[in-house]
C-alpha atoms as a PDB file:
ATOM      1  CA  UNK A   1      31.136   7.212   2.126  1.00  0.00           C
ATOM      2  CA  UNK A   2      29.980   4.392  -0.046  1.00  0.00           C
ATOM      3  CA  UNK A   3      26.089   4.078   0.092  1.00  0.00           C
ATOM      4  CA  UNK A   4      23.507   1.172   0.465  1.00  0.00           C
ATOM      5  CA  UNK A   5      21.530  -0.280  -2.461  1.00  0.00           C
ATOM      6  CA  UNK A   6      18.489  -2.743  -2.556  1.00  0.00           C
ATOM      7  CA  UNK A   7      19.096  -6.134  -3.702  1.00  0.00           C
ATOM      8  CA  UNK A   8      18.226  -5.317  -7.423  1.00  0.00           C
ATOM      9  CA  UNK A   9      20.429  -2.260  -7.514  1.00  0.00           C
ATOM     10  CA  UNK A  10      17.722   0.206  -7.063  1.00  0.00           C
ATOM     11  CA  UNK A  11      18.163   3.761  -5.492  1.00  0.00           C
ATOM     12  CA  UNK A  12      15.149   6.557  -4.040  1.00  0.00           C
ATOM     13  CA  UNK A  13      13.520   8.654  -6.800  1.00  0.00           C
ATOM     14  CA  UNK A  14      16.009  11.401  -8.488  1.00  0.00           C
ATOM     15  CA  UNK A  15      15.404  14.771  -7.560  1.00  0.00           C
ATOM     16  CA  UNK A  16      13.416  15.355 -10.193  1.00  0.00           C
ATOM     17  CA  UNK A  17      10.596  12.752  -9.511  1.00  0.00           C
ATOM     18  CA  UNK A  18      10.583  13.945  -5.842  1.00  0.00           C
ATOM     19  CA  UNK A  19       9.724  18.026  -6.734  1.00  0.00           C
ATOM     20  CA  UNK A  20       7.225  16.343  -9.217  1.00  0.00           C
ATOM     21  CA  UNK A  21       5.495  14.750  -6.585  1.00  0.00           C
ATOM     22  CA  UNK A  22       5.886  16.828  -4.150  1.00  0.00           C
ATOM     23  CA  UNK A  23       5.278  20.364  -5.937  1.00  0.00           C
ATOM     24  CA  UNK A  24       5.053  19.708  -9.500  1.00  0.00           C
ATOM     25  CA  UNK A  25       1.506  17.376  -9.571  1.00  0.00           C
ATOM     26  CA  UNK A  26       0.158  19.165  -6.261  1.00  0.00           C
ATOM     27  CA  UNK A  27       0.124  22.464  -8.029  1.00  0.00           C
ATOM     28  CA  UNK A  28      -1.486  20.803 -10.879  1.00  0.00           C
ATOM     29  CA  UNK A  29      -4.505  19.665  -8.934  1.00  0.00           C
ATOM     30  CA  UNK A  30      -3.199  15.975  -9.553  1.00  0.00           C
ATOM     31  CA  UNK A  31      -2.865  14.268  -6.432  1.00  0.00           C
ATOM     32  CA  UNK A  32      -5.768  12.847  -4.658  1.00  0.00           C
ATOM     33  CA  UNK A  33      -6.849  15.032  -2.179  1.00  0.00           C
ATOM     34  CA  UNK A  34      -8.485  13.004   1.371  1.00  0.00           C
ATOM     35  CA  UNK A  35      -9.071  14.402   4.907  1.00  0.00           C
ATOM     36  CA  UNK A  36      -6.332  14.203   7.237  1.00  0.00           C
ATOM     37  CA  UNK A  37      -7.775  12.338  10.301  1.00  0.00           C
ATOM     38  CA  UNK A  38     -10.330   9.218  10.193  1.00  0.00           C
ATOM     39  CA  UNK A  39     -11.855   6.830  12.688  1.00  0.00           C
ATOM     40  CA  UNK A  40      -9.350   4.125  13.361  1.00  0.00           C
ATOM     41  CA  UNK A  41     -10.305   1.275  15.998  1.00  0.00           C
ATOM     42  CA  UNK A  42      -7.912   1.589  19.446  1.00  0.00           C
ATOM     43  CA  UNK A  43      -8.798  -0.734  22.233  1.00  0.00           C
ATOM     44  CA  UNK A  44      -7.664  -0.230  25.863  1.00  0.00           C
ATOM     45  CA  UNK A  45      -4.702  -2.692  26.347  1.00  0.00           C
ATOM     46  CA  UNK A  46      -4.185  -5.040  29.004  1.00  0.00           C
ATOM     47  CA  UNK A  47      -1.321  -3.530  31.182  1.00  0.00           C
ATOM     48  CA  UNK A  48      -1.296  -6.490  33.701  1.00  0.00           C
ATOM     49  CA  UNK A  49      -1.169  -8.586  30.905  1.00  0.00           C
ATOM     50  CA  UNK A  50       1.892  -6.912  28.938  1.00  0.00           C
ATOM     51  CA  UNK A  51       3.822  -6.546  32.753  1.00  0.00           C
ATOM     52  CA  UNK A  52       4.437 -10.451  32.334  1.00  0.00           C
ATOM     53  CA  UNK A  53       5.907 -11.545  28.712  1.00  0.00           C
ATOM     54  CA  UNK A  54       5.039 -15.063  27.299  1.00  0.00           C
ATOM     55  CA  UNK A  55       7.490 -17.885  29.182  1.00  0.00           C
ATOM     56  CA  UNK A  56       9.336 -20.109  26.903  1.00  0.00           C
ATOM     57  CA  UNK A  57       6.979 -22.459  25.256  1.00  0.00           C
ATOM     58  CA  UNK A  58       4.348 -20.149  25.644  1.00  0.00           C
ATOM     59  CA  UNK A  59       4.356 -18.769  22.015  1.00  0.00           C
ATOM     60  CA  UNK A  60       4.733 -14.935  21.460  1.00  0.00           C
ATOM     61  CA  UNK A  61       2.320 -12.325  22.149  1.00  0.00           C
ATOM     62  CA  UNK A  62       1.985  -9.344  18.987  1.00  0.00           C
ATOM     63  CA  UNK A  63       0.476  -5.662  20.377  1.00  0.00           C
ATOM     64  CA  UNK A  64       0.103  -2.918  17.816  1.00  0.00           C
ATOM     65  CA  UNK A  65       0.805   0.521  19.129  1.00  0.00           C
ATOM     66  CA  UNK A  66      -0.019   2.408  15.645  1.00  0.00           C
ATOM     67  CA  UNK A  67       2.274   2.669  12.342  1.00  0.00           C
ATOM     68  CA  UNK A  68       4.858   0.353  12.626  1.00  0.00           C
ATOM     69  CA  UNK A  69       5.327   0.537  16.126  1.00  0.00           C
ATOM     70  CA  UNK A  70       4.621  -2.960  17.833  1.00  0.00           C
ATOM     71  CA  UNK A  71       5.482  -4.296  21.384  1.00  0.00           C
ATOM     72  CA  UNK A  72       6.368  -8.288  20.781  1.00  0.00           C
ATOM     73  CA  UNK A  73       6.781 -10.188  23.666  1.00  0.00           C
ATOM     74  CA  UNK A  74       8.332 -13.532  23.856  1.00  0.00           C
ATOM     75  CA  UNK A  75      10.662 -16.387  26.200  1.00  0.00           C
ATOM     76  CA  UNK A  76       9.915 -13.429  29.063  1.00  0.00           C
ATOM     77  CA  UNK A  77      11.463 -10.723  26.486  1.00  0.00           C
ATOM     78  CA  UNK A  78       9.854  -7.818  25.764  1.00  0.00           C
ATOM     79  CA  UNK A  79      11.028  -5.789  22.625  1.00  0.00           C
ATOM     80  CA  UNK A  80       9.517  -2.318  21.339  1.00  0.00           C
ATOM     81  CA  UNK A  81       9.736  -2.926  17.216  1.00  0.00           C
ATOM     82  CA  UNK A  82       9.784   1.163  15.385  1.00  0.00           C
ATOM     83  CA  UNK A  83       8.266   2.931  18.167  1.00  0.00           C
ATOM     84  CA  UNK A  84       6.931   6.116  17.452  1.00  0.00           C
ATOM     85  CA  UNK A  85       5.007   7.210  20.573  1.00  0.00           C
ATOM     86  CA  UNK A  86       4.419  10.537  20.650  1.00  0.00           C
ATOM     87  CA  UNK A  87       2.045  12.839  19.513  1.00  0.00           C
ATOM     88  CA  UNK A  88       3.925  13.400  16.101  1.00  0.00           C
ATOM     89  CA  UNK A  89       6.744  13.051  14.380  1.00  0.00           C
ATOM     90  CA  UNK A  90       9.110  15.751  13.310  1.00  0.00           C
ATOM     91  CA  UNK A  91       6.672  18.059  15.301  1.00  0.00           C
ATOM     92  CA  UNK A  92       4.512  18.403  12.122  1.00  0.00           C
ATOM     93  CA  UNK A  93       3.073  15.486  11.415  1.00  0.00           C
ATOM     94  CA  UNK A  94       0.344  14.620  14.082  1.00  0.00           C
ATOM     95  CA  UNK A  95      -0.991  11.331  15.379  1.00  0.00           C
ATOM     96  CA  UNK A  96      -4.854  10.489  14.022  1.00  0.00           C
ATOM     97  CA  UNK A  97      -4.693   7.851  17.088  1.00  0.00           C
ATOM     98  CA  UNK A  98      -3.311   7.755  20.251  1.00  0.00           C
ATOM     99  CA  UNK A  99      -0.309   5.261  21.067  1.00  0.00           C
ATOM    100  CA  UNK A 100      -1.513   1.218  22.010  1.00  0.00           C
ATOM    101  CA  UNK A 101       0.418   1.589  25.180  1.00  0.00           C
ATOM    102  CA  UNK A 102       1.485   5.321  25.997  1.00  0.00           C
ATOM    103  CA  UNK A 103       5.075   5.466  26.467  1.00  0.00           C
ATOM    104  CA  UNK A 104       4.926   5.562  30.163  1.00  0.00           C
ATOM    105  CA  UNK A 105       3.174   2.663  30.746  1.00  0.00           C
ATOM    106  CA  UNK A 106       5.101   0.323  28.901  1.00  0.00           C
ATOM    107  CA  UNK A 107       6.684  -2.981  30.559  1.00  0.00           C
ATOM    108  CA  UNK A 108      10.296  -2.863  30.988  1.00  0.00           C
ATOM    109  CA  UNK A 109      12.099  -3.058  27.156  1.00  0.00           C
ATOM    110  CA  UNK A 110      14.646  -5.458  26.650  1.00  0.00           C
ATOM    111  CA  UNK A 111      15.792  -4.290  23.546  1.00  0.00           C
ATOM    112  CA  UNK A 112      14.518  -1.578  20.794  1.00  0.00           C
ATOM    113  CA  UNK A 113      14.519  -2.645  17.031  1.00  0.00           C
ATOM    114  CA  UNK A 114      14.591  -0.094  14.607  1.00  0.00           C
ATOM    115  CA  UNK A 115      14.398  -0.887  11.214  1.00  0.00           C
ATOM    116  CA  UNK A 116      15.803   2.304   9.473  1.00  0.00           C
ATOM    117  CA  UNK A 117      16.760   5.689   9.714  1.00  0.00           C
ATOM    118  CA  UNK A 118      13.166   7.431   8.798  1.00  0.00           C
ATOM    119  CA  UNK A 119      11.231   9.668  11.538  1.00  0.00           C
ATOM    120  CA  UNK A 120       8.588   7.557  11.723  1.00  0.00           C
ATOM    121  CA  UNK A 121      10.145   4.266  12.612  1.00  0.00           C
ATOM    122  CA  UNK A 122      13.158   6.274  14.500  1.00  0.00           C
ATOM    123  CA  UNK A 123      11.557   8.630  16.808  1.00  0.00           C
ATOM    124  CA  UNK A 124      14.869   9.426  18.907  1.00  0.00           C
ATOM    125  CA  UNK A 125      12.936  10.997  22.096  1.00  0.00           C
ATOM    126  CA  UNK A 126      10.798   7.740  21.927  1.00  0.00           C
ATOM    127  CA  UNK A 127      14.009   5.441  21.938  1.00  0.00           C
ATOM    128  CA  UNK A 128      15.836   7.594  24.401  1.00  0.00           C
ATOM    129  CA  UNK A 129      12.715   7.663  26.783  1.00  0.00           C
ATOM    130  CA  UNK A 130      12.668   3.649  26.465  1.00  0.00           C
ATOM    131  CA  UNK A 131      16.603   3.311  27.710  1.00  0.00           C
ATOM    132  CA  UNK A 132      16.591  -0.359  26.583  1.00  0.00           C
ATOM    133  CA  UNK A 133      19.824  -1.695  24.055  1.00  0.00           C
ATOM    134  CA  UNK A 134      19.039  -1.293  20.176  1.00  0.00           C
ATOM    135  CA  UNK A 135      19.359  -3.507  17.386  1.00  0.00           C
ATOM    136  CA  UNK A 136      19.605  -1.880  14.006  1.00  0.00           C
ATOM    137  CA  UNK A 137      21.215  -2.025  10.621  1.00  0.00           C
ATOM    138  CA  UNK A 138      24.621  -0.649   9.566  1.00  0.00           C
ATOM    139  CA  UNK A 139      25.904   2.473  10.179  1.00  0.00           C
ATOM    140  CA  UNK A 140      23.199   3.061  12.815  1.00  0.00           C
ATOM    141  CA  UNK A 141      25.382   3.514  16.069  1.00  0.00           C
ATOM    142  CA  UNK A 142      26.341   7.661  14.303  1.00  0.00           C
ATOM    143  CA  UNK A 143      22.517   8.586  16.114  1.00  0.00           C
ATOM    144  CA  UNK A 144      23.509   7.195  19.201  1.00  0.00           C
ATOM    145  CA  UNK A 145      26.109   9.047  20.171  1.00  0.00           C
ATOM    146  CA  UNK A 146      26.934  10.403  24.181  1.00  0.00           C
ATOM    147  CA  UNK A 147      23.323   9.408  26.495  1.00  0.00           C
ATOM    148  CA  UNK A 148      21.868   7.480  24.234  1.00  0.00           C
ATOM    149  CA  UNK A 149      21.707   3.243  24.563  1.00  0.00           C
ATOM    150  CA  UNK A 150      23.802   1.288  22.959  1.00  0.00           C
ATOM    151  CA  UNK A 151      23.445   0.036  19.938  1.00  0.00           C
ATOM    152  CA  UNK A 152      24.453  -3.477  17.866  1.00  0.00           C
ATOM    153  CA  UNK A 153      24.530  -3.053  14.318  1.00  0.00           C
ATOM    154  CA  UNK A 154      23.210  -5.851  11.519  1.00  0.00           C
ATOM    155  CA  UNK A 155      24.292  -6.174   7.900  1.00  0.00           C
ATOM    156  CA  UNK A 156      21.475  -8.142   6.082  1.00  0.00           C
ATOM    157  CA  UNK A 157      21.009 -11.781   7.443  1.00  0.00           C
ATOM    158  CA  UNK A 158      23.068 -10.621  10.645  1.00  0.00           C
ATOM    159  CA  UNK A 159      21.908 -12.428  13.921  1.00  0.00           C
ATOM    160  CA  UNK A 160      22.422 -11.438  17.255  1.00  0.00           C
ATOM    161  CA  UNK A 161      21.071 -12.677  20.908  1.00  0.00           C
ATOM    162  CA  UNK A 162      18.347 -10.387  23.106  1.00  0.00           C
ATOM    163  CA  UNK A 163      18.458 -13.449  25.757  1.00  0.00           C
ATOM    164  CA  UNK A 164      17.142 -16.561  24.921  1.00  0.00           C
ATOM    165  CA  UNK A 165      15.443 -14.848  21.741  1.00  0.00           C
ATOM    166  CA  UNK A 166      16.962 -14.482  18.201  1.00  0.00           C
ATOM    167  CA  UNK A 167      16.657 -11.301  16.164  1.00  0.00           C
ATOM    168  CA  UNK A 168      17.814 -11.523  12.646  1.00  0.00           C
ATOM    169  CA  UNK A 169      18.079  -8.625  10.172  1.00  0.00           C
ATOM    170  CA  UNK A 170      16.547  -8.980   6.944  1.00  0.00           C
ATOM    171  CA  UNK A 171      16.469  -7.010   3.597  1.00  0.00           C
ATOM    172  CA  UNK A 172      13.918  -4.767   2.602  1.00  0.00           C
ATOM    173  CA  UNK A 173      13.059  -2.737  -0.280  1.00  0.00           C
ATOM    174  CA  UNK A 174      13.262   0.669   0.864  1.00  0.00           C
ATOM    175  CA  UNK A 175      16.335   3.685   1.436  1.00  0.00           C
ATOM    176  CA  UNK A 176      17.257   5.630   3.934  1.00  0.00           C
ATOM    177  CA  UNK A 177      17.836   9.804   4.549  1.00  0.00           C
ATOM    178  CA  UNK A 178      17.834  11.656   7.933  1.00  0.00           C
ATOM    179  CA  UNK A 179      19.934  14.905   7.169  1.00  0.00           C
ATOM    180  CA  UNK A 180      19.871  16.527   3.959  1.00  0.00           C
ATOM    181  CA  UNK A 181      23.539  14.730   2.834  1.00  0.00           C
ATOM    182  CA  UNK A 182      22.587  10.948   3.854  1.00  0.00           C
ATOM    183  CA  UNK A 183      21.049   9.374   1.215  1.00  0.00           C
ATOM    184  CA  UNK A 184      21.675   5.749   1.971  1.00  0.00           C
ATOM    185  CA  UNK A 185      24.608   6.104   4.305  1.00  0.00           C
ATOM    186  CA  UNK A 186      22.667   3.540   6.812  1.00  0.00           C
ATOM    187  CA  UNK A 187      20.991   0.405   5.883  1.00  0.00           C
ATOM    188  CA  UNK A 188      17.287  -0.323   6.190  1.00  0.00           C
ATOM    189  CA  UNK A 189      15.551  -3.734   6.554  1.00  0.00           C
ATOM    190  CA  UNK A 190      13.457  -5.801   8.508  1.00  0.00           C
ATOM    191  CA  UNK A 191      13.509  -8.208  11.451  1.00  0.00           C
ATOM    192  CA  UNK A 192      12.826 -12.241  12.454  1.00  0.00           C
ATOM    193  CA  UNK A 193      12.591 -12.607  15.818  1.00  0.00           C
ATOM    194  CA  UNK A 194      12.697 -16.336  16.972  1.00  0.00           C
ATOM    195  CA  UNK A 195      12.333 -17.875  19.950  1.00  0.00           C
ATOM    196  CA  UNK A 196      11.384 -21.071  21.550  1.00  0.00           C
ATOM    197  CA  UNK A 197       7.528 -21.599  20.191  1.00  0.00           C
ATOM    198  CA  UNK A 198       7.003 -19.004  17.642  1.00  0.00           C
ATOM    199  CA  UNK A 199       8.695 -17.088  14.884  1.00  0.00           C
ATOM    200  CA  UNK A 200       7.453 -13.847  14.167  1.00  0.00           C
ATOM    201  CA  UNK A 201       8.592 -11.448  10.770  1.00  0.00           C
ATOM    202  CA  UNK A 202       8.518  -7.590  10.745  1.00  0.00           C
ATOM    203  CA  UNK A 203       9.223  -6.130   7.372  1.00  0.00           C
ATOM    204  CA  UNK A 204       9.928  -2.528   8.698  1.00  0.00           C
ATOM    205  CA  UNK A 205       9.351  -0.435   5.507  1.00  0.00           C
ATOM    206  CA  UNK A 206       9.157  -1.944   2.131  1.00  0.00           C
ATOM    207  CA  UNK A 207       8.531  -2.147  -1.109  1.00  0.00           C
ATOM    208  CA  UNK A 208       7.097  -5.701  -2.754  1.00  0.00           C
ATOM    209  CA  UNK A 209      10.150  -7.182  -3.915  1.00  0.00           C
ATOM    210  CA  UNK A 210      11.908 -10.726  -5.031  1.00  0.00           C
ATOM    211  CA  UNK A 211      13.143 -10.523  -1.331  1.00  0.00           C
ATOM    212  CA  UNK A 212      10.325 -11.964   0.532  1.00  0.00           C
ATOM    213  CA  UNK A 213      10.814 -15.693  -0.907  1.00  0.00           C
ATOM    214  CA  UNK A 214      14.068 -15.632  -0.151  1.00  0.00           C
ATOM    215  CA  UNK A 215      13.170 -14.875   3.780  1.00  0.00           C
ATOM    216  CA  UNK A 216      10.203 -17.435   3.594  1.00  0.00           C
ATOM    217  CA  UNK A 217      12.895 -19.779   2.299  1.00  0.00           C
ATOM    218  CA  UNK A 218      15.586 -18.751   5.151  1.00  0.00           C
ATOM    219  CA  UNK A 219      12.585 -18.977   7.932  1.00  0.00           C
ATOM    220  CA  UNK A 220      10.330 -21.928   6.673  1.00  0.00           C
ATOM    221  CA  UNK A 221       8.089 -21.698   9.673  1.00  0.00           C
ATOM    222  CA  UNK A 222       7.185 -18.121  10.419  1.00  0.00           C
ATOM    223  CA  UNK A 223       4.470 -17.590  13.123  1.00  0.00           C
ATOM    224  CA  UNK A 224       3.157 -13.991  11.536  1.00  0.00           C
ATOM    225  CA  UNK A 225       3.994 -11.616   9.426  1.00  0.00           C
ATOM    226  CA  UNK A 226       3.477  -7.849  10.100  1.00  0.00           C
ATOM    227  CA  UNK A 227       3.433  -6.070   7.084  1.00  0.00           C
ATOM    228  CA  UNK A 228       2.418  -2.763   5.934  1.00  0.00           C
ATOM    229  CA  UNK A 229      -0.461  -1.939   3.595  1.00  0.00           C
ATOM    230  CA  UNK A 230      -0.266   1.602   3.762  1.00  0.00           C
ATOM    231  CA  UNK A 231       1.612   5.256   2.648  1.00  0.00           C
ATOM    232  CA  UNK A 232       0.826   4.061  -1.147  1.00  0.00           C
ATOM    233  CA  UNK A 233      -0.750   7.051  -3.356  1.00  0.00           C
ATOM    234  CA  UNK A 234       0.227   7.895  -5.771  1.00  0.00           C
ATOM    235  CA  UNK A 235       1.727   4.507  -6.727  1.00  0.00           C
ATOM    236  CA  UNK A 236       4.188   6.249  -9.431  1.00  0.00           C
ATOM    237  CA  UNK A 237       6.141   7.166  -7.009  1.00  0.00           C
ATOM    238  CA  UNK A 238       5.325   5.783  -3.313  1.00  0.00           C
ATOM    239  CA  UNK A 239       5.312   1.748  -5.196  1.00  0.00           C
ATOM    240  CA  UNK A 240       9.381   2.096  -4.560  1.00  0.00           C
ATOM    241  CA  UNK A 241       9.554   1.757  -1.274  1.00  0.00           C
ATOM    242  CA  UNK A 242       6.036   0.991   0.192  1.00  0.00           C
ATOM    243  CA  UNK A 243       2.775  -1.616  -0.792  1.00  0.00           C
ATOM    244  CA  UNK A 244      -0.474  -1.300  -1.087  1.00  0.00           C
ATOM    245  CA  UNK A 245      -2.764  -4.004   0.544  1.00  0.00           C
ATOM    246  CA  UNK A 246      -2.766  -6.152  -3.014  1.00  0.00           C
ATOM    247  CA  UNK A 247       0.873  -6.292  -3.049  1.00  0.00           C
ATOM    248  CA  UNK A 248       0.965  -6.810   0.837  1.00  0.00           C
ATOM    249  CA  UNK A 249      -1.131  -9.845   0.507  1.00  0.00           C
ATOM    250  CA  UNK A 250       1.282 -11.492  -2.301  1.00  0.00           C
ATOM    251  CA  UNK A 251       4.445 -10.989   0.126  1.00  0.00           C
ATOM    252  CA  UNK A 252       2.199 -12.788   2.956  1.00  0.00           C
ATOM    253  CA  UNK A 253       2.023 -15.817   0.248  1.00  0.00           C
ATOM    254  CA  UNK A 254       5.402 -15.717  -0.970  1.00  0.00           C
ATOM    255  CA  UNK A 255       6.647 -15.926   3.284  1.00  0.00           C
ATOM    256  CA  UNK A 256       4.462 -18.724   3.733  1.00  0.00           C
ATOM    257  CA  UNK A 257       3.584 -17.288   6.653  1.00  0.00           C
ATOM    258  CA  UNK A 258       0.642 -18.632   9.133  1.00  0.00           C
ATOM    259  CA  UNK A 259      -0.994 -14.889   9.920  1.00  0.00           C
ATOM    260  CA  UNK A 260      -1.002 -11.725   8.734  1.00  0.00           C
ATOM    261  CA  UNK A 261      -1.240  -9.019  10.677  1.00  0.00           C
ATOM    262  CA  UNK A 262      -1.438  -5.640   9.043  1.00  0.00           C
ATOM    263  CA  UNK A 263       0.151  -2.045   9.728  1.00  0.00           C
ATOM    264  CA  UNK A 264       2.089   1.013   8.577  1.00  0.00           C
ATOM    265  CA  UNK A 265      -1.567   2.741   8.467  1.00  0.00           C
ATOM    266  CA  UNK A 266      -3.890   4.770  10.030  1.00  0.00           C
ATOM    267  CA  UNK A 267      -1.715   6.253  12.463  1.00  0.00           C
ATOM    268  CA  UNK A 268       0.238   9.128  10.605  1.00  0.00           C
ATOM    269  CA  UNK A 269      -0.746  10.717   7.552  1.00  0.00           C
ATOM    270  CA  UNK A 270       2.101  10.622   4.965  1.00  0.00           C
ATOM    271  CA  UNK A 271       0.452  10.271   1.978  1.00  0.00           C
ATOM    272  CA  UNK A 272      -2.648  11.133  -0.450  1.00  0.00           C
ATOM    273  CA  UNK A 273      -4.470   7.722   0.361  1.00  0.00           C
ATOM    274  CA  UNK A 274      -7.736   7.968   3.018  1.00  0.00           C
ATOM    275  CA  UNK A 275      -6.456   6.780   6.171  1.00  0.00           C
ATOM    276  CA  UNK A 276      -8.617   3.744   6.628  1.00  0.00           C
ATOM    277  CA  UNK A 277      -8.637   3.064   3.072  1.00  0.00           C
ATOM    278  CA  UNK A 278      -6.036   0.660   3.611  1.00  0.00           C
ATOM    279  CA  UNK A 279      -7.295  -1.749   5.503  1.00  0.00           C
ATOM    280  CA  UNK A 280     -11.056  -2.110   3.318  1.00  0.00           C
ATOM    281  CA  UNK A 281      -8.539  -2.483  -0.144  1.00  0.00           C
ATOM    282  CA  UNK A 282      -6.837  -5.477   1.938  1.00  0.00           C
ATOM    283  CA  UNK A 283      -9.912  -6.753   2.967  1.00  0.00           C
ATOM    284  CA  UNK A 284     -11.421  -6.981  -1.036  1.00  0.00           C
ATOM    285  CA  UNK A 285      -8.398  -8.435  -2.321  1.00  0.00           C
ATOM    286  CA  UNK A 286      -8.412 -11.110   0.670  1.00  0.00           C
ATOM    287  CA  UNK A 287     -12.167 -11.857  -0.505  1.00  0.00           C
ATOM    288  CA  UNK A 288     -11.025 -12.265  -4.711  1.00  0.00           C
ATOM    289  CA  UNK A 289      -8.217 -14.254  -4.009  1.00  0.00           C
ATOM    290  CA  UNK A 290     -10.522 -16.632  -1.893  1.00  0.00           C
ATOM    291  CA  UNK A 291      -7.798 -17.009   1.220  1.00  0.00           C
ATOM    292  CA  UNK A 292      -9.485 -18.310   4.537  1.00  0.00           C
ATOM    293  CA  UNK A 293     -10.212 -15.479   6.799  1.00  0.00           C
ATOM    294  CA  UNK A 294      -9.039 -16.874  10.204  1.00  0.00           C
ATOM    295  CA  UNK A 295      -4.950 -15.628   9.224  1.00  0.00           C
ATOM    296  CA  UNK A 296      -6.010 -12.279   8.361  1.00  0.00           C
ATOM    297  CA  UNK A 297      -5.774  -9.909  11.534  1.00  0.00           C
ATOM    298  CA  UNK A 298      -6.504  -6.155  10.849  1.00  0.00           C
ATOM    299  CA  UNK A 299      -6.011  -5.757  14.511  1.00  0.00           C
ATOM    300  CA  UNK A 300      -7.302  -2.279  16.659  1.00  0.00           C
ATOM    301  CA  UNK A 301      -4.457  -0.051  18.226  1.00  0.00           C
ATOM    302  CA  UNK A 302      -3.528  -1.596  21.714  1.00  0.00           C
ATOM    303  CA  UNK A 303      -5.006  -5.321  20.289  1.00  0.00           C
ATOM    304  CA  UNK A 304      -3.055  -8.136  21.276  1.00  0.00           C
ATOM    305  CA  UNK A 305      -2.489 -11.004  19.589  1.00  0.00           C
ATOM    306  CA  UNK A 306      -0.928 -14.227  20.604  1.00  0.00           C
ATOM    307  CA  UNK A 307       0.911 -16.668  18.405  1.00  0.00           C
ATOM    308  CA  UNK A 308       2.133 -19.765  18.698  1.00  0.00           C
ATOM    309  CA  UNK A 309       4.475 -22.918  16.477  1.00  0.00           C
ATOM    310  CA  UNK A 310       2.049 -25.430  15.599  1.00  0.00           C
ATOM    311  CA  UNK A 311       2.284 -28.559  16.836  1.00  0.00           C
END
């Protein structure tokens, strides 16, 4: 089966870089060595509030539920974005905070995005649970075989309708592996979602690539951006397919987005970095580049956020 490749060509590590990192330098002492759990904000969320989704003309409402996992809410749609709601993933890897909005109290779903393959933004009990339709790159529909929801599939720049609303798959800088024979047999990416007043960007997993001018230039007036700024030590070999908070703040400026709101940290721990390290590196490299605070939203698990077109 022929496989997936980013835009510039690029494929995961070799085999060799992966046992390096993951045996070679731990045995060595050489990876940085931080506490698996941390204080991370999480806020009550409004329930009556999420039961009702944003009318058309009343701009989009943003609610992080930890990682990538975000309810967005739009034209009276609501649509679950990587959810990864229990309490781990791949029954190893445990939560540090609990879900936004646990599973059972979510509004009804319109439609599940899922941006790639990986446990953490697939969680198949999670997607199961939810019931709704699910939007996802190529190739996807093989993990949603007999009982599971159906699924419409997206090659890069693909469109289709969840009602009124537009989702749009876009690329990403990333891979994807689920069995031990997969390597890039389904494609990854992120998602636009436009409706009537507001146009909102989710990068799913990525790298800092060429890529994000291009979808600034394809979506001149996005609302936000949610982009990660975690999973990033050590950068020899995580910088492939995820960005720190400095990189995350130059693919906010090449979008041309109006917010930033940050994720893909704090929630899981998948990598040598401090969990709330993120979030204080984006915060210094917001100050030295001088960029006006009000766009910058490092919002609590369960937060809300409403957006809205200007003008």
């Amino acid at each position: 089966m022929a496989r997936f490749k980013n835009l510039d060509g690029s494929l995961p590590h070799p085999l060799g870089n992966v046992f390096k990192w993951a045996v070679g330098d731990k045995l060595a002492g050489k990876r940085r060595k931080s506490p698996d759990t941390a204080p991370v904000r999480r806020v009550e969320p409004d329930l009556a509030a999420l039961a009702t989704p944003p009318a058309p003309g009343e701009g989009a409402r943003l609610t992080w539920l930890g990682h990538a996992s975000w309810l967005v809410q739009l034209d009276g749609v609501s649509l679950l974005i990587d959810p990864a709601l229990r309490d781990s993933i791949t029954g190893f890897i445990h939560r540090n905070v609990a879900p936004g909005v646990p599973l059972e109290k979510l509004p009804p779903i319109t439609a599940t995005l899922v941006s790639h393959n990986h446990f953490d933004h697939l969680d198949m009990p999670t997607v199961r649970q939810v019931g709704a339709p699910v939007v996802s790159g190529l190739r996807m529909a093989r993990y949603f075989r007999s009982g599971s929801p159906p699924v419409t599939e997206l090659d890069w720049w693909g469109t289709t309708k969840v009602g009124p609303v537009t989702v749009h798959f876009v690329p990403a800088q990333h891979w994807s592996r689920r069995g031990l024979n997969d390597v890039n047999e389904t494609l990854w990416g992120g998602f636009v979602v436009e409706g009537s007043s507001a146009c909102v960007y989710h990068s799913g997993d990525t790298a800092y690539f060429d890529g994000f001018k291009e979808i600034g230039r394809r979506f001149p007036a996005l609302d936000a951006a949610m982009l990660p700024i975690g999973a990033y030590d050590p950068g020899w070999f995580m910088e492939k397919q995820h960005m720190n908070p400095e990189q995350a703040v130059r693919a906010y400026e090449d979008l041309g987005a109006r917010r930033f709101l940050a994720m893909h940290w704090g929630t899981f721990k998948l990598t040598d970095e401090p969990l709330d390290e993120p979030p204080q590196r984006l915060d210094a490299e917001w100050g030295r580049r001088k960029l006006p605070r009000e766009p910058l939203h490092v919002l609590a698990v369960g937060e809300s956020l409403g957006v809205r077109r200007a003008g």
